[in-house]
Protein backbone atom coordinates (compact mmCIF):
# COMPACT_ATOMS: atom_id res chain seq x y z
CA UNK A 1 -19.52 -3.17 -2.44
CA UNK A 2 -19.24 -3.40 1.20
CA UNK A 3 -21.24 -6.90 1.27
CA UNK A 4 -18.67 -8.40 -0.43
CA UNK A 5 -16.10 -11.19 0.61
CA UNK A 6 -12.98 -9.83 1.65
CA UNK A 7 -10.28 -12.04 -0.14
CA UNK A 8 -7.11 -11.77 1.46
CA UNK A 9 -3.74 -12.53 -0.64
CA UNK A 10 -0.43 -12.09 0.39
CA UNK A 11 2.33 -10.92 -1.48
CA UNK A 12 5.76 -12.08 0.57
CA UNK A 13 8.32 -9.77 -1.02
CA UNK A 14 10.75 -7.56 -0.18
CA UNK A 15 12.81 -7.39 -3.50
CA UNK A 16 11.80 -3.76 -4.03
CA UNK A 17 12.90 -3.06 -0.37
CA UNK A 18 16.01 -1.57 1.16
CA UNK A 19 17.21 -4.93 2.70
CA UNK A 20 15.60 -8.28 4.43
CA UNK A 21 12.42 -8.65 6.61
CA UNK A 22 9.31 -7.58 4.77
CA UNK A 23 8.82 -10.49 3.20
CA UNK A 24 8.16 -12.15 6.26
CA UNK A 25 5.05 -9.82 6.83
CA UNK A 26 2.20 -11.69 5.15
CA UNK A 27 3.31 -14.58 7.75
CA UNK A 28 2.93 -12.76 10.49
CA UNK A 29 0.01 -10.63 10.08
CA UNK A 30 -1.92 -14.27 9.74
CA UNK A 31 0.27 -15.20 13.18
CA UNK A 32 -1.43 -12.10 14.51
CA UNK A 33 -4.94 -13.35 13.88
CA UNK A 34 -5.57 -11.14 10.82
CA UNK A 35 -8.35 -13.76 9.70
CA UNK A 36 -10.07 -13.44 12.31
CA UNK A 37 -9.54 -10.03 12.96
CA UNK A 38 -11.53 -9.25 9.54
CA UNK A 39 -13.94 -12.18 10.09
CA UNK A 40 -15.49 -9.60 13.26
CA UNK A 41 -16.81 -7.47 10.55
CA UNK A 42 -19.23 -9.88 9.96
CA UNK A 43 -18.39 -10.44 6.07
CA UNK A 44 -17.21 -13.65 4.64
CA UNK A 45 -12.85 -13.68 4.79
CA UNK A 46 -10.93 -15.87 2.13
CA UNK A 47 -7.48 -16.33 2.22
CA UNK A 48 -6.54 -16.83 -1.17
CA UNK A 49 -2.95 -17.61 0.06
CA UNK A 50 0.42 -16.23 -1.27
CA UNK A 51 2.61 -15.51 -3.97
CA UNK A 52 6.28 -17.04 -4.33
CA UNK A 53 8.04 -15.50 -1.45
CA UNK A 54 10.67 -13.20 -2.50
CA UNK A 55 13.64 -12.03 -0.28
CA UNK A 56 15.83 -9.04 -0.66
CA UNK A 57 19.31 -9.94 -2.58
CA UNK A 58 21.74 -7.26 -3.46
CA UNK A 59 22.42 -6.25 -6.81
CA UNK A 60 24.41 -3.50 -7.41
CA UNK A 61 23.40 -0.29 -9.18
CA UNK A 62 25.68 -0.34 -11.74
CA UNK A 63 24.16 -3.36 -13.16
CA UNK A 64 20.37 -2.21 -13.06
CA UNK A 65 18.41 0.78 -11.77
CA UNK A 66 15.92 0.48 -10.05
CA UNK A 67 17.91 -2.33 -8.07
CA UNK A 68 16.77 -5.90 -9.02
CA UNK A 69 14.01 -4.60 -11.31
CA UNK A 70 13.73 -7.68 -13.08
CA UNK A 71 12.88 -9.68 -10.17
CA UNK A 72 10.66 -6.73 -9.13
CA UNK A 73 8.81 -6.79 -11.53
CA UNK A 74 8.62 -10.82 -11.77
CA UNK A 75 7.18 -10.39 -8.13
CA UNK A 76 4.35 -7.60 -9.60
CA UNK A 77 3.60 -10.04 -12.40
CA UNK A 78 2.83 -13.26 -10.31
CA UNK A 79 0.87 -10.78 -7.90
CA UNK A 80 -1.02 -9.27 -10.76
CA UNK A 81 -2.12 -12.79 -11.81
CA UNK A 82 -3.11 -13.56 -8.10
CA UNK A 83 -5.35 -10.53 -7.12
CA UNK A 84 -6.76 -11.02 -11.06
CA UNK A 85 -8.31 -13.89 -9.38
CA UNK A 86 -9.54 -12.45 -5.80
CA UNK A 87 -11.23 -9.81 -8.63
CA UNK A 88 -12.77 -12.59 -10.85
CA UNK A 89 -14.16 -14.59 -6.87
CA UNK A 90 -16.06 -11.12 -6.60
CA UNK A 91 -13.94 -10.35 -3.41
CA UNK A 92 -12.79 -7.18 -2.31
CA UNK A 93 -8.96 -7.56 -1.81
CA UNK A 94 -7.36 -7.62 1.17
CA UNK A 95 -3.63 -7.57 -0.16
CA UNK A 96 -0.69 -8.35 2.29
CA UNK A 97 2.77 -7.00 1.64
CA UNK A 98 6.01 -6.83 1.85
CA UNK A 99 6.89 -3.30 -0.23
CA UNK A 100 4.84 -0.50 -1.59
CA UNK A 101 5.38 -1.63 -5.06
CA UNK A 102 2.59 -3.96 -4.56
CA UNK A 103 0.12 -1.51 -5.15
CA UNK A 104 1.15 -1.42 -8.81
CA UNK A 105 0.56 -5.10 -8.94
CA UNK A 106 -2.93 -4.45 -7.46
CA UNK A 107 -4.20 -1.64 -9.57
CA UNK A 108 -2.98 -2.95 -12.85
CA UNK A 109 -5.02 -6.25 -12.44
CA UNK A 110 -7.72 -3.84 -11.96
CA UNK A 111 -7.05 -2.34 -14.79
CA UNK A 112 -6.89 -5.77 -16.44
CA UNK A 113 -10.28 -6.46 -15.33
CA UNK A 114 -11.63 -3.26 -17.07
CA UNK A 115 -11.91 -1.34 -13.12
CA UNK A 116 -11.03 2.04 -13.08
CA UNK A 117 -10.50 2.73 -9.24
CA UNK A 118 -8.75 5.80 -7.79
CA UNK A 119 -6.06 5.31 -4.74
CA UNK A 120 -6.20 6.77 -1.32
CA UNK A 121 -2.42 6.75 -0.42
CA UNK A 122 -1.80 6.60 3.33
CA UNK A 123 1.75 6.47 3.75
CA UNK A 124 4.65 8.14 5.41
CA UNK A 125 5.78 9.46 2.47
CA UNK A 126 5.01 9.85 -1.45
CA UNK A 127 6.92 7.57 -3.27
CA UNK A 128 7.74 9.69 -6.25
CA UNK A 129 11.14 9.04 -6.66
CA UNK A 130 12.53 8.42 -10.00
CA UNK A 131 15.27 6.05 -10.92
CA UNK A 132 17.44 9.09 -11.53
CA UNK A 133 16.86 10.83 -8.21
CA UNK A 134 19.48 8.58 -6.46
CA UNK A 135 21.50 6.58 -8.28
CA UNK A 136 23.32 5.65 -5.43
CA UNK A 137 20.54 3.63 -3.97
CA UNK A 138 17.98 2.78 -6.50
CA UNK A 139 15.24 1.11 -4.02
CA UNK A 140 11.94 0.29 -6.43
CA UNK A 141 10.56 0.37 -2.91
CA UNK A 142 10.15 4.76 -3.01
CA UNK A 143 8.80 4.53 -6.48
CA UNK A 144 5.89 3.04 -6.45
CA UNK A 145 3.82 6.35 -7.16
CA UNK A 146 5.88 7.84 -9.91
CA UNK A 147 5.34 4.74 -11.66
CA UNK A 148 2.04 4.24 -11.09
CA UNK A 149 1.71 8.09 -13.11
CA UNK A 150 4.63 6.94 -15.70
CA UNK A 151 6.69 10.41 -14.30
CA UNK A 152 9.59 11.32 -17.48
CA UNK A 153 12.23 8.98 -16.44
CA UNK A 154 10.08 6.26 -14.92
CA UNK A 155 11.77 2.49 -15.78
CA UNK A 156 9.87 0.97 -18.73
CA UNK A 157 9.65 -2.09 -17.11
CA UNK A 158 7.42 -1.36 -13.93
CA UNK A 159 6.20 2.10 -16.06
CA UNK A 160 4.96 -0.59 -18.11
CA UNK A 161 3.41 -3.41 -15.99
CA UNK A 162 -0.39 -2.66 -16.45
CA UNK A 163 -3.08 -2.94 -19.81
CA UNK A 164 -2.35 0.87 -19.88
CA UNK A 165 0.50 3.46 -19.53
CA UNK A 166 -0.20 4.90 -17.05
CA UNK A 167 -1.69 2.89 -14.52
CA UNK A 168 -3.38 6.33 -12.83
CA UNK A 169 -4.50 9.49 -13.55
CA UNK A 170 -3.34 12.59 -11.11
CA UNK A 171 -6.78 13.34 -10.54
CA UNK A 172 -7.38 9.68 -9.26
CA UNK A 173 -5.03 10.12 -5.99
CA UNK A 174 -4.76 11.47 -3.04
CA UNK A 175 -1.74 11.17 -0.93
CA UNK A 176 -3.10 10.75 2.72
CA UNK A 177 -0.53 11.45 6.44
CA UNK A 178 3.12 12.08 4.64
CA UNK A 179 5.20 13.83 6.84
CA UNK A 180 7.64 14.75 4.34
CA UNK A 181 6.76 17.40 1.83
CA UNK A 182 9.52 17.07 -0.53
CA UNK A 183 8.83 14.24 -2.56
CA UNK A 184 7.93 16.11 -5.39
CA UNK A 185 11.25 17.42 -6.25
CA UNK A 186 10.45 17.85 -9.57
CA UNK A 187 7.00 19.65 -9.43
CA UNK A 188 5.08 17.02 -11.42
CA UNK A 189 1.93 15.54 -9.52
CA UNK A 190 -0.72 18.23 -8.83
CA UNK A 191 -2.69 15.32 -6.94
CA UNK A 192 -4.87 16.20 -3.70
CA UNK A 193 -2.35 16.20 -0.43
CA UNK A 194 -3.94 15.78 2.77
CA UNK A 195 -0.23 15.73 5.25
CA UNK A 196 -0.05 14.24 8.65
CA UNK A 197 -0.63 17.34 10.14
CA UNK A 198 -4.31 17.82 9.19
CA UNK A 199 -5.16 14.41 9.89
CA UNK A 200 -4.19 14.76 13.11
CA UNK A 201 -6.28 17.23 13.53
CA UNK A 202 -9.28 15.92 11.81
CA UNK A 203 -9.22 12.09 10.36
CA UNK A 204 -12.83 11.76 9.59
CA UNK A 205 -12.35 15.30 7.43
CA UNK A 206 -9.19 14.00 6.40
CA UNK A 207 -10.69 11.03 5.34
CA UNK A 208 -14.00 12.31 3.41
CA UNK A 209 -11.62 15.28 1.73
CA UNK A 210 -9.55 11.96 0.36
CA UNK A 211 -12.73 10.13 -0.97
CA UNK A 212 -13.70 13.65 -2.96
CA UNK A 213 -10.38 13.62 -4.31
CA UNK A 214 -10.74 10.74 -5.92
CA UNK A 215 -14.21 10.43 -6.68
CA UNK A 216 -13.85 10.64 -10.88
CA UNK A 217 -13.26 6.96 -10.90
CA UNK A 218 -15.83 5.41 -12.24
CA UNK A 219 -15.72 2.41 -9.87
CA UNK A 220 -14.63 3.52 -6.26
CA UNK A 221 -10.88 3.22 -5.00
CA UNK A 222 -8.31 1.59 -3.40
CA UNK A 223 -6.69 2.36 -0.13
CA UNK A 224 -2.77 1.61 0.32
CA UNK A 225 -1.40 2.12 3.78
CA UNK A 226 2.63 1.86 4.86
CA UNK A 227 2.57 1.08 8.27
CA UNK A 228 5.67 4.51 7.88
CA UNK A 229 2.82 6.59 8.10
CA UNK A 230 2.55 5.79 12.05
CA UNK A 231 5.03 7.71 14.63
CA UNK A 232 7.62 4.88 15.21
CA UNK A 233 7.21 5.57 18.59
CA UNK A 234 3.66 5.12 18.70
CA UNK A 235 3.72 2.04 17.11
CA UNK A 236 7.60 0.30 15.88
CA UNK A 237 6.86 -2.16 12.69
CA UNK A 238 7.76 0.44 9.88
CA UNK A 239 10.55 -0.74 7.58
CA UNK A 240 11.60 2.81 7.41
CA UNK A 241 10.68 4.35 10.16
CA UNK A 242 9.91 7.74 11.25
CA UNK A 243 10.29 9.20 14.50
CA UNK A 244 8.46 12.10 16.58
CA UNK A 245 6.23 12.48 13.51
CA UNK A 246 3.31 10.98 11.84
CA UNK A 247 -0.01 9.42 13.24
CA UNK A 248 -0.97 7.50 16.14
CA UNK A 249 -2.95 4.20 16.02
CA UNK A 250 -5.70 5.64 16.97
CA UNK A 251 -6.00 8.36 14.77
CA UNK A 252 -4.60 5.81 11.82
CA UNK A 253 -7.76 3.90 13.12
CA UNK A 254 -10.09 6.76 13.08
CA UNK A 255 -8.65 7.56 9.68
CA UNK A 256 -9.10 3.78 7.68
CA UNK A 257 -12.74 3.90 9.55
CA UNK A 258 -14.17 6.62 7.64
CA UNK A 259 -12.35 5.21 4.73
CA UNK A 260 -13.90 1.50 4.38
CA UNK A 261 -16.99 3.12 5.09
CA UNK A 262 -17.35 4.68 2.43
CA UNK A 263 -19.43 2.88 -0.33
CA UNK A 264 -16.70 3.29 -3.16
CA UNK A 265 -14.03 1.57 -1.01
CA UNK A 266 -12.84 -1.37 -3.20
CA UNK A 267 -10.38 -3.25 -1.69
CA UNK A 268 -7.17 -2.36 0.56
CA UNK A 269 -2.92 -2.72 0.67
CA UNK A 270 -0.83 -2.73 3.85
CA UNK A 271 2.68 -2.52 3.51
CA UNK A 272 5.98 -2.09 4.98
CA UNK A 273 5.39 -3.86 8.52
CA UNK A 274 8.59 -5.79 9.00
CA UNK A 275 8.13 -8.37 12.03
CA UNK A 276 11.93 -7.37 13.00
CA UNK A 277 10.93 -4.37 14.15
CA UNK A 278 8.28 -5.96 16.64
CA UNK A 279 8.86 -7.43 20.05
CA UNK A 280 9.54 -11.00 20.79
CA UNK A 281 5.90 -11.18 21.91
CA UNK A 282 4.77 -9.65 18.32
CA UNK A 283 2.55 -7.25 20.03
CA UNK A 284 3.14 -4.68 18.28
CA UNK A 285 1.65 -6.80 14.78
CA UNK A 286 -1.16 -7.79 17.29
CA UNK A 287 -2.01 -3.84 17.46
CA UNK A 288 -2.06 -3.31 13.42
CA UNK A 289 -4.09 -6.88 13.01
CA UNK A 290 -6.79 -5.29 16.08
CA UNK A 291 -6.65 -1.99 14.22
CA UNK A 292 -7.41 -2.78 10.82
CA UNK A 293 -10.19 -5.70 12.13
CA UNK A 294 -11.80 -2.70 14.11
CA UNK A 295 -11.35 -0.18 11.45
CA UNK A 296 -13.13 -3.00 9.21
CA UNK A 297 -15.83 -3.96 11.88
CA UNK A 298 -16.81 -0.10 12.39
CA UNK A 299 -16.52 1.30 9.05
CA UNK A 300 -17.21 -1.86 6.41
């Protein structure tokens, strides 16, 4: 797999977010020199462009739950569609978002083209929420996950967005540097959980516990990293960020390392880095962009 293009597509969205910004992100990360970032790996990078950009717009909860899931799902659709065709170029994706719901978006047009990949989760947190956790603010955007596993009150409509229902198997996932241990409120994913603490500690056994987590799928897996799962301090781009917790870039970079080079990685996801958060001098995107070129450089 790992002589493979690397087809990068971005997805400009941040309708399944808690307010403006991310959609910006696909922009920047190019601004940053992402191309040629990847291109130092020594593989072949094409940039298969972006979907319609999509920016946040309020619509109140009374009216739908999960807010704007219409348009949410609209965005998943044309994204679907899009990495459908960095699948059928014989690429391995490089997907650029805006929100975490993206990963839906990526896995069902996997599933579309008859793929059955597991999913390394990196991310601050776990994104099981359900519609019904918080009906006072309904953000798709902490979701992704217990739609991905159709969880008893998922929304039909992203529930629903793949070839099959569900999208993933339990014992296809591993949820990868969380800090927060309570996403699971209702006791319903007995997936592999590897929390920030351990990696820390270890990120290439962090890493090669992940890849045996989700080694029953057939045809390797996809890794989806929110930039959340970094210490805010350490690095500020999260669109919901934590602080005085989570990784560091360079054990982030140790961790996506061991990760890409593994021969069943198939493609990755990187979400949630809103350019507001950065400096005027965008260093701080300059960081992720040398990070995940390294990360792709050493390990793919």
């Amino acid at each position: 797999m790992s002589e493979r293009p690397l087809g990068i597509l971005g997805v400009p969205s941040s309708a399944a977010a808690h307010a403006p910004g991310l959609e910006r992100s696909p922009a920047a990360l190019r601004a940053a020199g992402l191309v040629t970032a990847l291109a130092r790996s020594g593989r072949r990078v094409v940039d298969h462009g972006d979907t319609s950009v999509a920016r946040w717009r309020a619509d109140p909860p009374e009216r739908t739950n999960p807010h704007d899931v219409a348009r949410v799902a609209a965005v998943l659709q044309e994204a679907r569609a899009a990495t459908a065709a960095v699948l059928a170029a014989g690429h391995v994706p490089v997907v650029l978002g805006g929100e975490c719901t993206v990963t839906l978006a990526v896995l069902a047009a996997a599933a579309d083209a008859g793929l059955d990949l597991g999913l390394v989760y990196v991310d601050g947190g776990q994104d099981l929420q359900l519609p019904g956790d918080h009906p006072d603010e309904p953000i798709a955007d902490s979701m992704g996950v217990a739609h991905l596993l159709d969880l008893p009150g998922a929304h039909d409509t992203l529930a629903g967005l793949g070839p099959r229902r569900p999208l993933l198997a339990p014992d296809r996932l591993c949820f990868v540097g969380y800090a927060d241990d309570e996403e699971d409120v209702h006791g319903l994913v007995p997936s592999v959980r590897v929390p920030a603490t351990a990696v820390l500690a270890d990120p290439h056994g962090a890493a090669r516990q992940a890849v045996a987590a989700v080694a029953t799928a057939a045809d390797g897996f996809l890794v989806h990293l929110d930039v959340d799962v970094l210490d805010m301090f350490t690095l500020p781009l999260a669109d919901v960020p934590q602080y005085g917790r989570g990784l560091t870039p360079p054990v982030l970079g140790a961790l996506l390392t061991q990760l890409v080079s593994d021969p069943g990685w198939s493609g990755l996801v990187v979400t949630e880095a809103n350019p507001d958060r950065d400096d005027q001098q965008g260093s701080s995107m300059r960081t992720l962009v040398d990070l995940l070129g390294s990360a792709l450089t050493t390990g793919g």
